[in-house]
N, C-alpha and C. Protein backbone atom coordinates (compact mmCIF):
# COMPACT_ATOMS: atom_id res chain seq x y z
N UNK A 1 -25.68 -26.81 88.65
CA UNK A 1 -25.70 -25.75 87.67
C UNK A 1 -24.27 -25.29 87.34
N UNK A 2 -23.73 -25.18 87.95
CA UNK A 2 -22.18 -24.85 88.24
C UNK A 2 -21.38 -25.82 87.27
N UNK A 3 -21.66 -27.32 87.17
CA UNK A 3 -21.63 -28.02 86.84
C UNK A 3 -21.46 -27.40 85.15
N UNK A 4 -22.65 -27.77 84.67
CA UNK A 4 -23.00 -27.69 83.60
C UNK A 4 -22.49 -26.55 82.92
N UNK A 5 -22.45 -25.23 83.50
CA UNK A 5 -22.06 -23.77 82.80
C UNK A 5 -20.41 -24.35 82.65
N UNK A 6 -19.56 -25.08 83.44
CA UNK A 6 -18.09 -25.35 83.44
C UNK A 6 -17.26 -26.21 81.88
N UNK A 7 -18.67 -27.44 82.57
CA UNK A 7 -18.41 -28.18 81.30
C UNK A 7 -18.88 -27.65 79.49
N UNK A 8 -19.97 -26.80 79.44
CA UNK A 8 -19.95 -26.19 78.28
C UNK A 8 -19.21 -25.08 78.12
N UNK A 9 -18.37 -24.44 79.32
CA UNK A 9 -17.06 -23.49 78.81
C UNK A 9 -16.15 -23.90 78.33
N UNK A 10 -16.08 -25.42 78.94
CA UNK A 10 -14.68 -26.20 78.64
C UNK A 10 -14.63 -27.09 76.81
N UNK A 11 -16.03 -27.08 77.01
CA UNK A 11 -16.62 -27.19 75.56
C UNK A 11 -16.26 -26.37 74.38
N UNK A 12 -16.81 -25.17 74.76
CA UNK A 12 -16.47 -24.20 74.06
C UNK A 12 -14.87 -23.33 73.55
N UNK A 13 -13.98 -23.73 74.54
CA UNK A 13 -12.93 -23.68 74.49
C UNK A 13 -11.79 -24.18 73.81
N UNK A 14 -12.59 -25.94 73.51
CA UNK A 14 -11.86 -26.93 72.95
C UNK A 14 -12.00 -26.63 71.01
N UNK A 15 -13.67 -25.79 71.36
CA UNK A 15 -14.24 -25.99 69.97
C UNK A 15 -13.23 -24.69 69.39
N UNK A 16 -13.26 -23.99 70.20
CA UNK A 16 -12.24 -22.95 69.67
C UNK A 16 -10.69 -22.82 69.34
N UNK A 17 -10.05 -22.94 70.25
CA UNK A 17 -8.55 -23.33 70.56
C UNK A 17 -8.03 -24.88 69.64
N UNK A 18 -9.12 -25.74 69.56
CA UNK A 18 -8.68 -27.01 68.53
C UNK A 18 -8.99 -27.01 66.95
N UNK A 19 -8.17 -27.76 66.75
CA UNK A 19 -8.42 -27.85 65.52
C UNK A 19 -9.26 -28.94 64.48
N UNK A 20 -10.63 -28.57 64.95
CA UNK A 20 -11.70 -29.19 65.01
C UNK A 20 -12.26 -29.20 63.82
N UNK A 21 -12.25 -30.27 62.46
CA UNK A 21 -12.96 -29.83 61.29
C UNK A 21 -13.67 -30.64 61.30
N UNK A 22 -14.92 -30.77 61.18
CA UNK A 22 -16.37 -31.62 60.31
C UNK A 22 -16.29 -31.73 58.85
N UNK A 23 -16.24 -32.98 58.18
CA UNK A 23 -15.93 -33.33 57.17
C UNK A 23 -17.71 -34.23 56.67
N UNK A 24 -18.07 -33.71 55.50
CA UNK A 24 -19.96 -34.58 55.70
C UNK A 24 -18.88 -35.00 54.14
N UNK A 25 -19.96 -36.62 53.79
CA UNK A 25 -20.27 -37.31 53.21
C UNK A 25 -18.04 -37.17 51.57
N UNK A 26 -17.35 -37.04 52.71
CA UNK A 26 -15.99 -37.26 52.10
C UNK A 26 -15.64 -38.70 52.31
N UNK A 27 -15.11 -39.13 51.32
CA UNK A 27 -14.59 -40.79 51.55
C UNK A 27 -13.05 -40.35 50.69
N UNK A 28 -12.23 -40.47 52.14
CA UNK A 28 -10.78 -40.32 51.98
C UNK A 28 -9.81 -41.76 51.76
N UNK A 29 -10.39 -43.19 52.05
CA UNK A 29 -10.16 -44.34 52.16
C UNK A 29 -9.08 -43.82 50.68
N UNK A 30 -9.00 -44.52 49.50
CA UNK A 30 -8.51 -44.60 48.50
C UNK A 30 -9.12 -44.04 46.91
N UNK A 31 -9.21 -42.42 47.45
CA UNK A 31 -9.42 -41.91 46.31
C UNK A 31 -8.05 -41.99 45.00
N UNK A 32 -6.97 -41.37 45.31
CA UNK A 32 -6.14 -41.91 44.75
C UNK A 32 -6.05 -40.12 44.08
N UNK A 33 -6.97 -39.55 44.65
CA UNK A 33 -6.58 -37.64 43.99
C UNK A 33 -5.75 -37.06 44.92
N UNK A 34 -4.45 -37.02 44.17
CA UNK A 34 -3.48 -35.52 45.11
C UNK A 34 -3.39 -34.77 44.42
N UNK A 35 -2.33 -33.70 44.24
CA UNK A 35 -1.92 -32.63 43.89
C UNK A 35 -0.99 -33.36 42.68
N UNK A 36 -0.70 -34.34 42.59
CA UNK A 36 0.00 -34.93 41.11
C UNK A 36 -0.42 -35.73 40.50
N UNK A 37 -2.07 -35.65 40.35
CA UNK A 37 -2.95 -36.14 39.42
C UNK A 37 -3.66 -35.14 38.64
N UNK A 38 -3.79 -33.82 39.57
CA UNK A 38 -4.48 -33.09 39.17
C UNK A 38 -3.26 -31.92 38.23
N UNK A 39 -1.93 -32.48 37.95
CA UNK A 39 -1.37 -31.48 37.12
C UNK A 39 -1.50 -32.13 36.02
N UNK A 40 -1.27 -30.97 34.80
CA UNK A 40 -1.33 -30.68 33.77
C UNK A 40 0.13 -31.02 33.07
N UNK A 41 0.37 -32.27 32.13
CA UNK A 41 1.86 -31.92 31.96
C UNK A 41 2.02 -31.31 30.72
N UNK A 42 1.45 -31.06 29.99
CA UNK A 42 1.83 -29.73 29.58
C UNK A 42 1.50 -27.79 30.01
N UNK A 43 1.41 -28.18 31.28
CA UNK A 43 1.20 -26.98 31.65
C UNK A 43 1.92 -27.01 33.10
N UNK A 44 2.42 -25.89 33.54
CA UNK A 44 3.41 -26.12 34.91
C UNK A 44 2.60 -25.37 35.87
N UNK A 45 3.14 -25.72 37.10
CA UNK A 45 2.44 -25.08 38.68
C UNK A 45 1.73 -24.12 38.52
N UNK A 46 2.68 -22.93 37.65
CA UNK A 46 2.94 -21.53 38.05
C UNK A 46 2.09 -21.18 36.53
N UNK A 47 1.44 -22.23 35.68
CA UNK A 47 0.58 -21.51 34.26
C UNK A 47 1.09 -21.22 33.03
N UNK A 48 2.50 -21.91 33.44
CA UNK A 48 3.73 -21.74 32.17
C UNK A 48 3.12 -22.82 31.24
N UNK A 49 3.37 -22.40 29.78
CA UNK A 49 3.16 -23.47 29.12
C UNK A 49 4.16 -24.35 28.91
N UNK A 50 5.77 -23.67 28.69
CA UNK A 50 7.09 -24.48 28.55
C UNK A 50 7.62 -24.73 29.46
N UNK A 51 8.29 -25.59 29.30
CA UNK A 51 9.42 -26.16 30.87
C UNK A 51 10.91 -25.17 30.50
N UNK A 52 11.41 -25.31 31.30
CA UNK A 52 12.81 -24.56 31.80
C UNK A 52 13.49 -25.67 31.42
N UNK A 53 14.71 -25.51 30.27
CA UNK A 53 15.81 -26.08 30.36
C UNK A 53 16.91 -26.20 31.59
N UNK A 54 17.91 -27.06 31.08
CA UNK A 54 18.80 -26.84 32.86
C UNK A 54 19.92 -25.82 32.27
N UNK A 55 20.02 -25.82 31.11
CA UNK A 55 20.92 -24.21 30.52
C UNK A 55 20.64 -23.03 30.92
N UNK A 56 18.39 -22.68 30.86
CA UNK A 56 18.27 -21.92 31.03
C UNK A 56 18.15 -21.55 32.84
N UNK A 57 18.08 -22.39 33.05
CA UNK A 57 18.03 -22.03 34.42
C UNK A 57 19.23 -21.91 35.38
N UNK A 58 20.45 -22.72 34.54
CA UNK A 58 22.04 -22.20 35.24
C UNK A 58 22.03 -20.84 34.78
N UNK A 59 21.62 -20.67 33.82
CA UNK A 59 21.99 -18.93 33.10
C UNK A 59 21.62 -17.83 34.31
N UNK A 60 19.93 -18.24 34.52
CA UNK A 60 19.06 -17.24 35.31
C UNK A 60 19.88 -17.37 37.01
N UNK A 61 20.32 -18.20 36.96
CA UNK A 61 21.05 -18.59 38.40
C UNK A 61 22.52 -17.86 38.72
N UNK A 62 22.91 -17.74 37.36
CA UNK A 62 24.64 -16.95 37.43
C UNK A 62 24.32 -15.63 37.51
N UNK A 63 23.20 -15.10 36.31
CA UNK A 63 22.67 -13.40 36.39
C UNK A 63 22.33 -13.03 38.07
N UNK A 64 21.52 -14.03 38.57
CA UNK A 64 21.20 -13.56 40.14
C UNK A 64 22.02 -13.29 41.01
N UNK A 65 23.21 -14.24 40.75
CA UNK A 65 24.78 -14.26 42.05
C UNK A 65 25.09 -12.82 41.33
N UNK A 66 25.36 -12.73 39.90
CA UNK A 66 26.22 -11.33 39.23
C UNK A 66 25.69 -10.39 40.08
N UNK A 67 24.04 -10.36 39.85
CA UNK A 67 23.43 -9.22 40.93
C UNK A 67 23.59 -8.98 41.45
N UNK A 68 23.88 -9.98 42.87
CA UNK A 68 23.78 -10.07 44.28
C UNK A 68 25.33 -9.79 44.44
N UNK A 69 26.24 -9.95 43.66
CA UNK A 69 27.81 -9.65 43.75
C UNK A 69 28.13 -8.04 43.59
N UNK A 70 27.14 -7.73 42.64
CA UNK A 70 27.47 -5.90 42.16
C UNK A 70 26.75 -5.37 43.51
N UNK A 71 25.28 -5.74 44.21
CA UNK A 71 25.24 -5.55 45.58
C UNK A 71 26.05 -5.14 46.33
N UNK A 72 26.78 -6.10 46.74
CA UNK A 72 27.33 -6.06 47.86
C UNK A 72 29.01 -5.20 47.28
N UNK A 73 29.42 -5.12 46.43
CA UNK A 73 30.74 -4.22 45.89
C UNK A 73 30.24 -3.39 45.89
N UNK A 74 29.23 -2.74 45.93
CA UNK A 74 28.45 -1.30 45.72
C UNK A 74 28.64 -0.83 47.64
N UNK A 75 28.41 -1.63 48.48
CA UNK A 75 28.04 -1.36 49.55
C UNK A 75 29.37 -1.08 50.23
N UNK A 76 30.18 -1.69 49.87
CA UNK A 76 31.99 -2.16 50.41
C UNK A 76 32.56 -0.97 49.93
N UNK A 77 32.04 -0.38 48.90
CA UNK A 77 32.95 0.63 48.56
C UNK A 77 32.78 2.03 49.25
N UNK A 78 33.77 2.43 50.21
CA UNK A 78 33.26 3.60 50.35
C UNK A 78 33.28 4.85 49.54
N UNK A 79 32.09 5.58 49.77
CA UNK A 79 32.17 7.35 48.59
C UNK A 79 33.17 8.33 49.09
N UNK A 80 33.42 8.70 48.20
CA UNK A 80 34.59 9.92 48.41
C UNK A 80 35.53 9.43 48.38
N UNK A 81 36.65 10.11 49.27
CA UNK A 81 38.18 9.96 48.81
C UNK A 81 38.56 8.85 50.35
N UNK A 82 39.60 7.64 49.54
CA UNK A 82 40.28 6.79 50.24
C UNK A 82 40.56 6.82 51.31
N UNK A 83 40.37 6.32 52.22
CA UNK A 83 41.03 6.29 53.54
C UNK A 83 41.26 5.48 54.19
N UNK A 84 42.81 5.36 54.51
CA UNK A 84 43.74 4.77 54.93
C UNK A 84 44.16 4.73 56.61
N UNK A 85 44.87 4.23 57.07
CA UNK A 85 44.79 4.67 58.48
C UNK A 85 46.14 5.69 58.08
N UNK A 86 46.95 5.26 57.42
CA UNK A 86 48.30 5.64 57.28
C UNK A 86 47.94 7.40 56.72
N UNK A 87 47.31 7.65 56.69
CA UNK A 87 46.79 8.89 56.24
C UNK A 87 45.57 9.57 56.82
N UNK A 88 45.54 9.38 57.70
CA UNK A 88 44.86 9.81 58.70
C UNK A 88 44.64 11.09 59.46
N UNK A 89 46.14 11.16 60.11
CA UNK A 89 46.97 12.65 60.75
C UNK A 89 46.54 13.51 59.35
N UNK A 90 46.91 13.66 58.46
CA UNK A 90 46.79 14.38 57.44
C UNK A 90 45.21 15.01 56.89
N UNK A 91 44.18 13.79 57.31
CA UNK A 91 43.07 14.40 57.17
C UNK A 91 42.44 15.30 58.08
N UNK A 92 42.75 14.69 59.60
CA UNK A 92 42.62 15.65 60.58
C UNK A 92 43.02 16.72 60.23
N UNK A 93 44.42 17.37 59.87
CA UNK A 93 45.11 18.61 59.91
C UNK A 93 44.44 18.87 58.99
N UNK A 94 43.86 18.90 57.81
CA UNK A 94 43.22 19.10 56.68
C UNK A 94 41.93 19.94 56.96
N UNK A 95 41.10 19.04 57.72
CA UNK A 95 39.66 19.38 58.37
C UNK A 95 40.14 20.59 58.99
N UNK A 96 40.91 20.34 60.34
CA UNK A 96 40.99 21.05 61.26
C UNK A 96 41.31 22.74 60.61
N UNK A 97 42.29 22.85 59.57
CA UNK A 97 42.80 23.65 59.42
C UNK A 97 41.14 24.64 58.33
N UNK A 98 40.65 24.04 57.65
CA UNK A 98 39.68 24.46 56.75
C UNK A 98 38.14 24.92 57.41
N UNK A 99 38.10 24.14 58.56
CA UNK A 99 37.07 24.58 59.67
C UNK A 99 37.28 24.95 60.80
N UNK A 100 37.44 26.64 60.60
CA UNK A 100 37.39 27.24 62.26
C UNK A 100 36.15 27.40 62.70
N UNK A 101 36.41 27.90 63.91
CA UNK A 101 35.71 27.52 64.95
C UNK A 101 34.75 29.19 65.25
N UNK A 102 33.79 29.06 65.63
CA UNK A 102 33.03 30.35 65.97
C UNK A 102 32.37 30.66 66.71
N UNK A 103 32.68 31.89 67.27
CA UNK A 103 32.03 32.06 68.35
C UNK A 103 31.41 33.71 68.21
N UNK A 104 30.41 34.06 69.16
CA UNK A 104 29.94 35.17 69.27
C UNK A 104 30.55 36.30 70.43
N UNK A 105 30.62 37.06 70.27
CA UNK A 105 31.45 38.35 70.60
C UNK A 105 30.47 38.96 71.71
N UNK A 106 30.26 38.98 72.95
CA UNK A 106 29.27 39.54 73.40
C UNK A 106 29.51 40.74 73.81
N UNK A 107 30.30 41.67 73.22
CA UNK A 107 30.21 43.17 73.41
C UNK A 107 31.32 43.82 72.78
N UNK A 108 31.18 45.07 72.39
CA UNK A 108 32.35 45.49 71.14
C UNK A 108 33.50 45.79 72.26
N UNK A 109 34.97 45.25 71.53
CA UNK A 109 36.12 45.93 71.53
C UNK A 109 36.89 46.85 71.04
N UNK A 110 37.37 47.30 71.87
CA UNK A 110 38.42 48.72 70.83
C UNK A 110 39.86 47.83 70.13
N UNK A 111 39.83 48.26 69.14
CA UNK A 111 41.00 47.86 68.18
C UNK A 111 41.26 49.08 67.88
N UNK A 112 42.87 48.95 67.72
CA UNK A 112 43.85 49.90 67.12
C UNK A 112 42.85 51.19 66.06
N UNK A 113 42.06 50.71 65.14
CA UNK A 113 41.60 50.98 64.03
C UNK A 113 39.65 51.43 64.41
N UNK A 114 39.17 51.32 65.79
CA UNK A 114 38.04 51.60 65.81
C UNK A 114 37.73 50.71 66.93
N UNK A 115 36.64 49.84 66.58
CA UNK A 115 35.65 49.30 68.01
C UNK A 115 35.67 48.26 66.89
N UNK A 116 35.28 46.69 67.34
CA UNK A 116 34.98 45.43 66.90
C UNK A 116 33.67 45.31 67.30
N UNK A 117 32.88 45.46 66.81
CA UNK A 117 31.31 45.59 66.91
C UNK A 117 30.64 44.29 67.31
N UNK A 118 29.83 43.76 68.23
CA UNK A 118 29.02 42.33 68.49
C UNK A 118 28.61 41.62 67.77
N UNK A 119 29.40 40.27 67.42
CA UNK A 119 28.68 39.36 66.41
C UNK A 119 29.17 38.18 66.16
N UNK A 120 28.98 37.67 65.18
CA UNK A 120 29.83 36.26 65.14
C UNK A 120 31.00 36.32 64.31
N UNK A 121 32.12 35.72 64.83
CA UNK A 121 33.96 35.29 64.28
C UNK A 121 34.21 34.47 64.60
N UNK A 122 34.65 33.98 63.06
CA UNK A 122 35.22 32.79 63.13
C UNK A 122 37.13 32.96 64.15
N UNK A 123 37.62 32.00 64.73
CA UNK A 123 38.73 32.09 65.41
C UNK A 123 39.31 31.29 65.22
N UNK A 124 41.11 31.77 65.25
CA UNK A 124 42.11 31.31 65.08
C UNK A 124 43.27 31.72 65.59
N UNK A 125 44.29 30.73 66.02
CA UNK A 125 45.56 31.01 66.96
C UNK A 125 46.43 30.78 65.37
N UNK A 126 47.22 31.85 65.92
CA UNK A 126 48.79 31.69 64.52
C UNK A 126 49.56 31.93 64.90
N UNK A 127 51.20 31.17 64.59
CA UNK A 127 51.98 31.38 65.33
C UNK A 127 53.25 31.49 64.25
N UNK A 128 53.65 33.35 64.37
CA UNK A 128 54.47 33.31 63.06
C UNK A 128 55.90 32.71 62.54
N UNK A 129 56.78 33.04 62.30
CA UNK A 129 58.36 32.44 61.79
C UNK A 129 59.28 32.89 62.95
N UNK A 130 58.46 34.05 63.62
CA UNK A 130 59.37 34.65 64.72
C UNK A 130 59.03 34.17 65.98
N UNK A 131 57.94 33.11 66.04
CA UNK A 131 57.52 32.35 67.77
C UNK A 131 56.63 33.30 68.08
N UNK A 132 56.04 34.47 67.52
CA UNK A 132 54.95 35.61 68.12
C UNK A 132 53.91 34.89 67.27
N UNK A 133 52.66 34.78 69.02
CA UNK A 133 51.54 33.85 68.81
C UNK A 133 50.68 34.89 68.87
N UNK A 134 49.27 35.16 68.28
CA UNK A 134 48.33 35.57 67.65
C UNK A 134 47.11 35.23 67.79
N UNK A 135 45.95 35.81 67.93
CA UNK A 135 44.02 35.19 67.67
C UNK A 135 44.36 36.06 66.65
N UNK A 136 43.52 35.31 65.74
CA UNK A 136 42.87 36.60 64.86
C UNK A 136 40.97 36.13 64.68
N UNK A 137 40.40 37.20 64.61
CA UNK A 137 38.87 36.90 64.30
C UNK A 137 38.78 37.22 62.81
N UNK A 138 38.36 36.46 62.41
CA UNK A 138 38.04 36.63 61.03
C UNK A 138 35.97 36.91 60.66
N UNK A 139 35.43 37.11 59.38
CA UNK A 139 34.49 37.02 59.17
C UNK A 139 34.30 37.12 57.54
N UNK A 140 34.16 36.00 56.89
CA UNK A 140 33.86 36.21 55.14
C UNK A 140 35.41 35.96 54.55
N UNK A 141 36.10 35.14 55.52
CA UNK A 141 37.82 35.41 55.10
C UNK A 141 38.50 36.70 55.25
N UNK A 142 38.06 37.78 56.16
CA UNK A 142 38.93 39.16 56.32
C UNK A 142 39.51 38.94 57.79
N UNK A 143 40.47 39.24 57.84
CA UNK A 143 40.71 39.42 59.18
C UNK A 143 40.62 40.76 60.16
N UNK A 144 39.57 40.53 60.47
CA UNK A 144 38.76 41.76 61.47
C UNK A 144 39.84 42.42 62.44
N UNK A 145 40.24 41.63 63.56
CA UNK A 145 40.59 41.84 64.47
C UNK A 145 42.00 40.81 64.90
N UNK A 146 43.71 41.35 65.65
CA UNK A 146 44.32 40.44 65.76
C UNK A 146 44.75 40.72 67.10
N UNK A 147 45.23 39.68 67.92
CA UNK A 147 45.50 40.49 69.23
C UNK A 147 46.38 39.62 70.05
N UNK A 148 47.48 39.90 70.23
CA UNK A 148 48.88 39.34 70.78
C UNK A 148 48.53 37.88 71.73
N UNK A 149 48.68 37.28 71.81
CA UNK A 149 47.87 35.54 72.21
C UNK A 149 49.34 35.29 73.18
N UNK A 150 49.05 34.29 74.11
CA UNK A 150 50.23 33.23 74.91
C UNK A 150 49.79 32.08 74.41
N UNK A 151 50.49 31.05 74.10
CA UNK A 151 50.84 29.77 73.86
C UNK A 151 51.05 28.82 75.11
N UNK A 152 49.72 27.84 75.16
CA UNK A 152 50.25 27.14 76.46
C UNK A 152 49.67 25.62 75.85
N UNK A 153 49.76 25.06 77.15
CA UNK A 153 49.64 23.23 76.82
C UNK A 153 47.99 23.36 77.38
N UNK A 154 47.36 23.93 77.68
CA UNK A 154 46.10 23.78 78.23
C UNK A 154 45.10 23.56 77.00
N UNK A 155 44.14 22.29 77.24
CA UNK A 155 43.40 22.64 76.37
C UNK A 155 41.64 22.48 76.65
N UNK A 156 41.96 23.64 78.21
CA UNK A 156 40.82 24.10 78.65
C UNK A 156 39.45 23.28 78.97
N UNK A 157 39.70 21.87 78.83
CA UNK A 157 38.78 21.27 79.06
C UNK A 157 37.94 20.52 78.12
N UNK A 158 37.92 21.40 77.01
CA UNK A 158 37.64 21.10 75.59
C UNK A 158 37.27 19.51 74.72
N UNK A 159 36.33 18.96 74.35
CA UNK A 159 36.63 17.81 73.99
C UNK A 159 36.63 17.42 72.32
N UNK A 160 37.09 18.61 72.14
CA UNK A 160 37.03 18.55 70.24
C UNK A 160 38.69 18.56 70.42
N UNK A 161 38.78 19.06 68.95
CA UNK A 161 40.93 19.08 68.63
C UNK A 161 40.52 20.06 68.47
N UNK A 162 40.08 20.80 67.36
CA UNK A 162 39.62 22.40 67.02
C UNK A 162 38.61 22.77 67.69
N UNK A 163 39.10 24.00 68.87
CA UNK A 163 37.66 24.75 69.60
C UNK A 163 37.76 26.51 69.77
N UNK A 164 37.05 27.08 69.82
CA UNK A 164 37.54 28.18 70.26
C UNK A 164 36.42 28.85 71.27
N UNK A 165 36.57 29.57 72.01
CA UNK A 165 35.00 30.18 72.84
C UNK A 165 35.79 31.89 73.77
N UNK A 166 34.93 32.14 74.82
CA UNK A 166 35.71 33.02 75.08
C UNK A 166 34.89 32.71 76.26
N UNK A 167 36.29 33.53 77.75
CA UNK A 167 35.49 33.57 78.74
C UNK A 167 35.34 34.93 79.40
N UNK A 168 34.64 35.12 80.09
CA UNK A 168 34.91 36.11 81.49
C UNK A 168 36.30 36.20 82.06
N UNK A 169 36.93 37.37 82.50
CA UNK A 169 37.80 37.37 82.67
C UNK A 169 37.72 39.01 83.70
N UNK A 170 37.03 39.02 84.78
CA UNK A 170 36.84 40.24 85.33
C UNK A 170 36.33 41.37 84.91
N UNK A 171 35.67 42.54 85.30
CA UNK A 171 34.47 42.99 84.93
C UNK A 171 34.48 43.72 83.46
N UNK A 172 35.96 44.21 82.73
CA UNK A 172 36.06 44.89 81.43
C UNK A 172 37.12 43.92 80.87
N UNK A 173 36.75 42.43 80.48
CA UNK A 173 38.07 42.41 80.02
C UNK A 173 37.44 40.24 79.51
N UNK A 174 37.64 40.09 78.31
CA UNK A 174 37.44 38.41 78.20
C UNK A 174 38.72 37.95 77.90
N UNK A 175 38.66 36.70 77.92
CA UNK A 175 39.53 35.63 77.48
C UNK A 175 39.46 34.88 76.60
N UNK A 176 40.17 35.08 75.39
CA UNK A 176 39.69 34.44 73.83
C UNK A 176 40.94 33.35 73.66
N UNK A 177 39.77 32.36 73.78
CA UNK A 177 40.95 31.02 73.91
C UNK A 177 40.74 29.77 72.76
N UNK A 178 41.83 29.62 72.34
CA UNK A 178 41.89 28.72 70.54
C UNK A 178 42.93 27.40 71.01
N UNK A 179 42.25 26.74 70.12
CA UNK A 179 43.03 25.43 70.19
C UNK A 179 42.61 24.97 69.11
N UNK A 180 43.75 23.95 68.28
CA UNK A 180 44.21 22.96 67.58
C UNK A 180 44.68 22.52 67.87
N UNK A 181 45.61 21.35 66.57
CA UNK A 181 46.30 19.95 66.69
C UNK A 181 47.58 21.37 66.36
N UNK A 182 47.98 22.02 65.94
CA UNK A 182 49.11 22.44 65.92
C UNK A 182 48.99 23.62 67.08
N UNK A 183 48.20 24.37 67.97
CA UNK A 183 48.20 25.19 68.62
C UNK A 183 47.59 25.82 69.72
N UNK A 184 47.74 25.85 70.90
CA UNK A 184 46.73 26.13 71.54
C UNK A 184 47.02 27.74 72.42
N UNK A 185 46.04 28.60 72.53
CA UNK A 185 46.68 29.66 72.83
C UNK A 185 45.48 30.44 73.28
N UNK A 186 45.62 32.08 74.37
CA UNK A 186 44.62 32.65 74.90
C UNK A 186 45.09 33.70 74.74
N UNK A 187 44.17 35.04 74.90
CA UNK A 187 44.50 36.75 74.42
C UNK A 187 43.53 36.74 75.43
N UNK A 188 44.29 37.79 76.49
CA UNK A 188 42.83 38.47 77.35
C UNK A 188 42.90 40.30 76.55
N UNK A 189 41.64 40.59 76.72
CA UNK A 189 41.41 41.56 75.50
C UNK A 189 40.16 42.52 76.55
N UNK A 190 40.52 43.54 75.98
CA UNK A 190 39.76 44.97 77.17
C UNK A 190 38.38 45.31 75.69
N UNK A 191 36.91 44.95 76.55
CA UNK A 191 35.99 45.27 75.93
C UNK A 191 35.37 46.67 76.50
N UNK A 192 34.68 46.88 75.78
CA UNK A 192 33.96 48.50 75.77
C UNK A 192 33.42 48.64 77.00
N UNK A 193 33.89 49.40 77.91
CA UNK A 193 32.53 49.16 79.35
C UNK A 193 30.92 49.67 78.97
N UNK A 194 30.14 49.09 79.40
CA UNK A 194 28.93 48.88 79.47
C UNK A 194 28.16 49.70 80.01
N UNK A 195 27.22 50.43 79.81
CA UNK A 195 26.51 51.50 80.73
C UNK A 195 25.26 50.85 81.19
């Protein structure tokens, strides 16, 4: 029994997996019908009634490369403005200088002029004609707040060129620290004590 269930699996397997066709009452000997008896010569593969010249078909052959040429010049070109390596430094300083950096204020300071209220400023180190280095916080382009800065080589760890953040700096008092490609610099600054 074992037998028999094996050999009709193995049966069944072949009938499946092969490529098994039954052909009834076809006589393939020398019919003499292919696929280029049965065309039409005045009529082509594809249902055309006219044939393709070899003019027209170099023509349709140059329009396709033109295509395939405006392609790929379309893709090569980059958008926007040129860039060079040789001009490079210049875009950095460009960026850098047009996008400061911002951070949030987590508790008001006293300034000369009132209290600097909690929120977000943009930040920046400046360093004037006289070597006196500077933060200033800005917000909307005003300059809010400015506050006497040191100038050092540290650049805190940071892995941008332009950063700014602030730290802790003992229990009434942060550390507002700026960096660029032209400057890097910190202001420790006395905030409002806290009740």
């Amino acid at each position: 029994m074992k037998k028999v269930i094996l050999l009709f699996g193995i049966l069944i397997i072949l009938l499946v997996t092969g490529n098994v066709s039954f052909a009834t009452d076809v006589d393939v000997s020398d019919s003499g019908d292919d696929l280029w008896d049965n065309w039409n010569a005045g009529q082509s593969f594809y249902g055309q009634d006219k044939s393709v010249s070899d003019e027209e078909f170099d023509e349709t052959v140059k329009k396709l490369e033109e295509k395939k040429n405006k392609k790929i010049r379309k893709k090569q070109v980059p958008k926007g403005e040129e860039f060079h390596q040789s001009n490079e430094t210049e875009i950095i300083n460009k960026e850098a200088n047009d996008s400061l950096p911002v951070i949030c204020i987590p508790a008001e300071i006293p300034v000369a002029d009132g209290i600097l209220p909690v929120g977000h400023y943009q930040i920046k180190g400046v360093k004037d004609e006289n070597g006196n280095v500077s933060i200033e916080l800005y917000q909307a382009h005003f300059v809010m707040a400015k506050f006497p800065a040191t100038e050092t080589n540290d650049d805190f760890g940071s892995e941008t060129i332009t950063f700014g953040k602030w730290l802790p700096e003992g229990n009434n008092k942060i550390k507002l620290i700026y960096g660029s490609m032209d400057i890097n610099a910190y202001a420790i600054v006395d905030i409002k004590e806290q009740k």
